[in-house]
N, C-alpha and C. Protein backbone atom coordinates (compact mmCIF):
# COMPACT_ATOMS: atom_id res chain seq x y z
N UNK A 1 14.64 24.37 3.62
CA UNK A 1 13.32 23.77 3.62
C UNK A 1 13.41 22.26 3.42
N UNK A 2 14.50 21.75 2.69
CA UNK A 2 14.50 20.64 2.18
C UNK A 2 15.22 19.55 3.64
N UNK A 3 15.83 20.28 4.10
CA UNK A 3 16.66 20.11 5.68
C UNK A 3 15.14 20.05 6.50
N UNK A 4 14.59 20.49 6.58
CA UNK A 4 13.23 20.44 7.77
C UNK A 4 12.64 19.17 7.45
N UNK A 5 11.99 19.12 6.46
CA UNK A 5 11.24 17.84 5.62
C UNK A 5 12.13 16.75 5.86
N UNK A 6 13.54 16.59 5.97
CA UNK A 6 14.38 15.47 5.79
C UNK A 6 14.53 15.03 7.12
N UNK A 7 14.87 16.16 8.09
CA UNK A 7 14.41 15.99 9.55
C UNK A 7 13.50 15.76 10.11
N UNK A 8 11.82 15.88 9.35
CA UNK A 8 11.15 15.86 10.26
C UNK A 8 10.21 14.09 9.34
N UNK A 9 10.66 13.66 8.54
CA UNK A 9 11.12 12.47 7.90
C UNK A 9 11.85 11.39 8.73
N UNK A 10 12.99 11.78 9.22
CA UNK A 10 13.47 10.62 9.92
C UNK A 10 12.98 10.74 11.25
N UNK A 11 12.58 11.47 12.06
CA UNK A 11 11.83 12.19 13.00
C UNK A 11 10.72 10.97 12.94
N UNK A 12 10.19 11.12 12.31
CA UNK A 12 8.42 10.22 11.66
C UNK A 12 9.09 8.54 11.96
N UNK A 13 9.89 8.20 11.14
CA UNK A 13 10.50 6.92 10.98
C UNK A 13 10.83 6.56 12.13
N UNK A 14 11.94 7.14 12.71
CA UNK A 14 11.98 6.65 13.78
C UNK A 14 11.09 6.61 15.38
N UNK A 15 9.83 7.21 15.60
CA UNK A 15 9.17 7.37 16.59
C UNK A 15 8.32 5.76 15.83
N UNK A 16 7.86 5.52 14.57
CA UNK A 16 6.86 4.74 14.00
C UNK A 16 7.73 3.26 14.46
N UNK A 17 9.20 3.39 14.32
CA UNK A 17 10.06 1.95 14.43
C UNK A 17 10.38 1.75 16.48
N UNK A 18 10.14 3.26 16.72
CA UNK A 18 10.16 2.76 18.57
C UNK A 18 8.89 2.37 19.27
N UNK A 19 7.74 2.51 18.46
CA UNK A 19 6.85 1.92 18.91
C UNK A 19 6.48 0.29 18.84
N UNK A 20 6.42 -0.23 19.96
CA UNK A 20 6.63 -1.82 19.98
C UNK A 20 5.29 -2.40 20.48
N UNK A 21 4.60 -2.64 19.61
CA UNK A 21 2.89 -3.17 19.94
C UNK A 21 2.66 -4.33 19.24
N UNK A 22 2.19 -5.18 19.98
CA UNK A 22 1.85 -6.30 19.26
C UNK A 22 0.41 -6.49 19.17
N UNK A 23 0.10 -6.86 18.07
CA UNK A 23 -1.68 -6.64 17.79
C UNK A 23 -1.94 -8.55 17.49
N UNK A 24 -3.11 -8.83 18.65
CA UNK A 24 -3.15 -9.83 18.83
C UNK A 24 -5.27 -9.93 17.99
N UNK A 25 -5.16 -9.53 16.66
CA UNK A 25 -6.38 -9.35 16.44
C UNK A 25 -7.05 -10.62 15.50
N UNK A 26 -7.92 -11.01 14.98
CA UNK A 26 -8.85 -11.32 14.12
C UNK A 26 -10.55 -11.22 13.39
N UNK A 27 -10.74 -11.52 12.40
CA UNK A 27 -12.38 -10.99 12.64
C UNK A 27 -13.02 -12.60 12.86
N UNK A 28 -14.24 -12.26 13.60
CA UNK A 28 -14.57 -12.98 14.45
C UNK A 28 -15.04 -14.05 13.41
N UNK A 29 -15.54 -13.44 11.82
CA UNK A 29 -15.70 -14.59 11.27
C UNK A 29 -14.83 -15.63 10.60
N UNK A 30 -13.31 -14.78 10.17
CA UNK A 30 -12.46 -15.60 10.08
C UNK A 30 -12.04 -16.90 11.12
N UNK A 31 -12.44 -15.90 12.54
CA UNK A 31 -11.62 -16.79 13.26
C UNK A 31 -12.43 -18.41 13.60
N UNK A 32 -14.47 -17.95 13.11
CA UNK A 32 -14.83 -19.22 13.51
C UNK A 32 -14.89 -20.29 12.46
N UNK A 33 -14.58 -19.75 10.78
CA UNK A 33 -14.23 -20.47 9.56
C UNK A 33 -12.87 -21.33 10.08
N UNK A 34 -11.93 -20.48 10.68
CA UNK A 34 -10.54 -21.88 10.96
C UNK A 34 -11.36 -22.59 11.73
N UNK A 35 -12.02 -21.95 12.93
CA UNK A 35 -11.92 -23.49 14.06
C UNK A 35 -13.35 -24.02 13.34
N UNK A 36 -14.13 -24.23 12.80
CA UNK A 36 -14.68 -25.18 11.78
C UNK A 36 -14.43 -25.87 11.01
N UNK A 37 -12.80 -25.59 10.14
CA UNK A 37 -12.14 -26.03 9.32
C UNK A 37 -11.10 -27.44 10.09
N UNK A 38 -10.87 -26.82 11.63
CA UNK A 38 -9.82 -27.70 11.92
C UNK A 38 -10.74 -28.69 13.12
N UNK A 39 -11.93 -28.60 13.29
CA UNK A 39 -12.97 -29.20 13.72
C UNK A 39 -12.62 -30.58 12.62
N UNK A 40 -13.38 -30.12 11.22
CA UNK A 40 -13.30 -30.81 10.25
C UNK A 40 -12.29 -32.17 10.02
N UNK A 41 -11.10 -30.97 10.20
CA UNK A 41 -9.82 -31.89 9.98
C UNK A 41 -8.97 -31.34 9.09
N UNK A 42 -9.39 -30.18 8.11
CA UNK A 42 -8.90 -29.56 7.23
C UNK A 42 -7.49 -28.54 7.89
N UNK A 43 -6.75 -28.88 6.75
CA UNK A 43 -5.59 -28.08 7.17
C UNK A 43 -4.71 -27.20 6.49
N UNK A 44 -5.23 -27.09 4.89
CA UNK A 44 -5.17 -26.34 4.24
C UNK A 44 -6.32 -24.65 4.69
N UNK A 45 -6.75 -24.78 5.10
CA UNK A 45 -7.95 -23.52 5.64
C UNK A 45 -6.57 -22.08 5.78
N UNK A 46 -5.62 -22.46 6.41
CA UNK A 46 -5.02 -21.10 7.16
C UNK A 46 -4.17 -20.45 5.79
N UNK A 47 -3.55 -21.95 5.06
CA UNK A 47 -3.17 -20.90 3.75
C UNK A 47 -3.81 -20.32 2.73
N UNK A 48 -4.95 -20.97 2.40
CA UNK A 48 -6.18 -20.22 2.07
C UNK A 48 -6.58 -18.87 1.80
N UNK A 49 -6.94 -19.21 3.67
CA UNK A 49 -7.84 -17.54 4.01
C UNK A 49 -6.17 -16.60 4.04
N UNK A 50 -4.87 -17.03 4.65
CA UNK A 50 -3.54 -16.27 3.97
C UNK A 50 -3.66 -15.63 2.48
N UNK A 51 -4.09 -16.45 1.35
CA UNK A 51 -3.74 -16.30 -0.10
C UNK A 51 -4.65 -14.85 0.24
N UNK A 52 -6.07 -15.25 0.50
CA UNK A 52 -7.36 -14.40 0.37
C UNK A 52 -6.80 -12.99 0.91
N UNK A 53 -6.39 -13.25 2.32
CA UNK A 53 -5.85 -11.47 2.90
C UNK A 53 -5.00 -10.85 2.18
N UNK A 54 -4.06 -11.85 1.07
CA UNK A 54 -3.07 -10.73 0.68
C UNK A 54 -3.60 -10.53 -0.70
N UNK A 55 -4.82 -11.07 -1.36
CA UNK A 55 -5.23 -10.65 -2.50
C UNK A 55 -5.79 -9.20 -2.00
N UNK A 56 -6.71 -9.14 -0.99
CA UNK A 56 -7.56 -7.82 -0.72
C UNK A 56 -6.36 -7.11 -0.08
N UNK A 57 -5.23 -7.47 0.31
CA UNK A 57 -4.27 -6.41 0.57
C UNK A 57 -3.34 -5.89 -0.97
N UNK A 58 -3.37 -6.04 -1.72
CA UNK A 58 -2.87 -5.88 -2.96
C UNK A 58 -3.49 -5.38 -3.68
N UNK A 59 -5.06 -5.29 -4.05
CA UNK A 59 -5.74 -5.08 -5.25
C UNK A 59 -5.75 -3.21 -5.16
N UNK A 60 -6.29 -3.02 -3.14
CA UNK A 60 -5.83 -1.08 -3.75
C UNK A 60 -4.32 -0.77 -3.89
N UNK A 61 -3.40 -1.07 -3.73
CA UNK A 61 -2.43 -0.49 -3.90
C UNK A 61 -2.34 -0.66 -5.29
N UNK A 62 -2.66 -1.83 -5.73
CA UNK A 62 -2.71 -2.08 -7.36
C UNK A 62 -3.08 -1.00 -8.40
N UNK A 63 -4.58 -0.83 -7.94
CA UNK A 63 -5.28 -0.16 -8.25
C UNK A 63 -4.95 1.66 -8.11
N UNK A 64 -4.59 2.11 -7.28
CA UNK A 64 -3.84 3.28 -6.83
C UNK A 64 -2.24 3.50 -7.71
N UNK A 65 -1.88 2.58 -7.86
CA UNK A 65 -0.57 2.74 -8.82
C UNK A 65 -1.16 2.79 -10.25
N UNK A 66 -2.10 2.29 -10.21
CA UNK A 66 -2.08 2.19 -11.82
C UNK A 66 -2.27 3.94 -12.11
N UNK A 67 -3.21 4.18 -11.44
CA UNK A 67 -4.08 5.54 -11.39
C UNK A 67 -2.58 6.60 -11.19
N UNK A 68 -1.84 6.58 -10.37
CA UNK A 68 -0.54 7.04 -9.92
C UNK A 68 0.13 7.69 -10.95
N UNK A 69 0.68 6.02 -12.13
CA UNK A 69 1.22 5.67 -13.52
C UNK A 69 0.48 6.82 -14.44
N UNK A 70 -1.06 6.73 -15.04
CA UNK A 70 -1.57 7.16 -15.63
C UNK A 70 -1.18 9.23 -15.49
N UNK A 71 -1.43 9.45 -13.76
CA UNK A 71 -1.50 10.44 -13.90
C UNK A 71 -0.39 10.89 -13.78
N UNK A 72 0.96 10.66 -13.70
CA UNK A 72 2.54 10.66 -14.00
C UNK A 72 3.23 10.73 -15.68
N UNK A 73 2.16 10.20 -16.28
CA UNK A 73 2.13 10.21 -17.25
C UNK A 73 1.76 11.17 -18.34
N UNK A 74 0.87 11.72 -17.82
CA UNK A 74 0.04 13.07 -18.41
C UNK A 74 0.57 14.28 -17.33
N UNK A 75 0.89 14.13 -16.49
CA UNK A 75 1.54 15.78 -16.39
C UNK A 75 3.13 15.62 -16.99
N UNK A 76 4.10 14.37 -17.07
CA UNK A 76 5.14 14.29 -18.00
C UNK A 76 4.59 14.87 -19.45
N UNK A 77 3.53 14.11 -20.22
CA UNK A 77 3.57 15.03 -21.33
C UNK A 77 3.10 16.49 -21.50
N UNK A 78 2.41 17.00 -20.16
CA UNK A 78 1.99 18.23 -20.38
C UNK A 78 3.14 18.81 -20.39
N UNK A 79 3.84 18.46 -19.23
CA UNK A 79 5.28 19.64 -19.32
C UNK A 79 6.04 19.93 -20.32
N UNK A 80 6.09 18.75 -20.95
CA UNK A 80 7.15 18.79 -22.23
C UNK A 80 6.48 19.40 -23.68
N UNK A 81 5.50 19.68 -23.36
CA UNK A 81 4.41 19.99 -24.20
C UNK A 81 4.53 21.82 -23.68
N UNK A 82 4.52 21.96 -22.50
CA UNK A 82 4.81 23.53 -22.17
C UNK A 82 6.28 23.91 -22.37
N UNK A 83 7.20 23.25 -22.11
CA UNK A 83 8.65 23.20 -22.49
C UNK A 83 8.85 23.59 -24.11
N UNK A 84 8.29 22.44 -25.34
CA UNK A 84 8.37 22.97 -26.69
C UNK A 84 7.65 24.29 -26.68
N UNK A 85 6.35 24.53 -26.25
CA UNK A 85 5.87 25.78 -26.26
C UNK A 85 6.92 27.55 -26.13
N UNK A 86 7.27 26.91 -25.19
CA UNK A 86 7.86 28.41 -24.23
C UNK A 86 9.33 28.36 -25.60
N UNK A 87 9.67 27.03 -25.77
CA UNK A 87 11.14 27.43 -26.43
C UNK A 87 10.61 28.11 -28.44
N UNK A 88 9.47 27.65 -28.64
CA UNK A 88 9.04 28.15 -30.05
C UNK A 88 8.81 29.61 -30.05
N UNK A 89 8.45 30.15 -28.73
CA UNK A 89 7.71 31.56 -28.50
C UNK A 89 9.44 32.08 -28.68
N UNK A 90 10.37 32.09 -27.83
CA UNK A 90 11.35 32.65 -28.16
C UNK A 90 11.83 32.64 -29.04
């Protein structure tokens, strides 16, 4: 079972790494904040709105680990908590 999952694992990986697409995207309001910015003259704008995308790319994963942590945490002590149990009964 553990052979299927491991196969069908690198299976996944590698079809995700042969796909070769280039995504040529933006949102339309970002994109008219730069060319207003470089209208301006400003040229700090692109590292900026950079800092900004990778804050909102960070905060759920943040947020999801913490939650992750917490609940990793409490089924570790439940088990060990069923572990002393089972060994007192004997």
């Amino acid at each position: 079972m553990k052979l299927k999952k491991f196969v069908f694992a690198i299976l996944f990986i590698g079809a995700l790494l042969s796909v070769n697409s280039t995504a040529m995207a933006q949102c339309a309001m970002c994109k008219s904040n730069i060319e207003k910015a470089r209208e301006n003259g400003e040229t700090q704008v692109g590292s900026t709105l950079n800092n900004g995308i990778l804050y909102l790319l960070v905060l759920p994963y943040a947020i999801a680990g913490a939650f992750g942590f917490i609940y990793y945490k409490k089924y570790k002590e439940k088990k060990a908590a069923q572990a002393l149990l089972s060994q007192t009964k004997q």
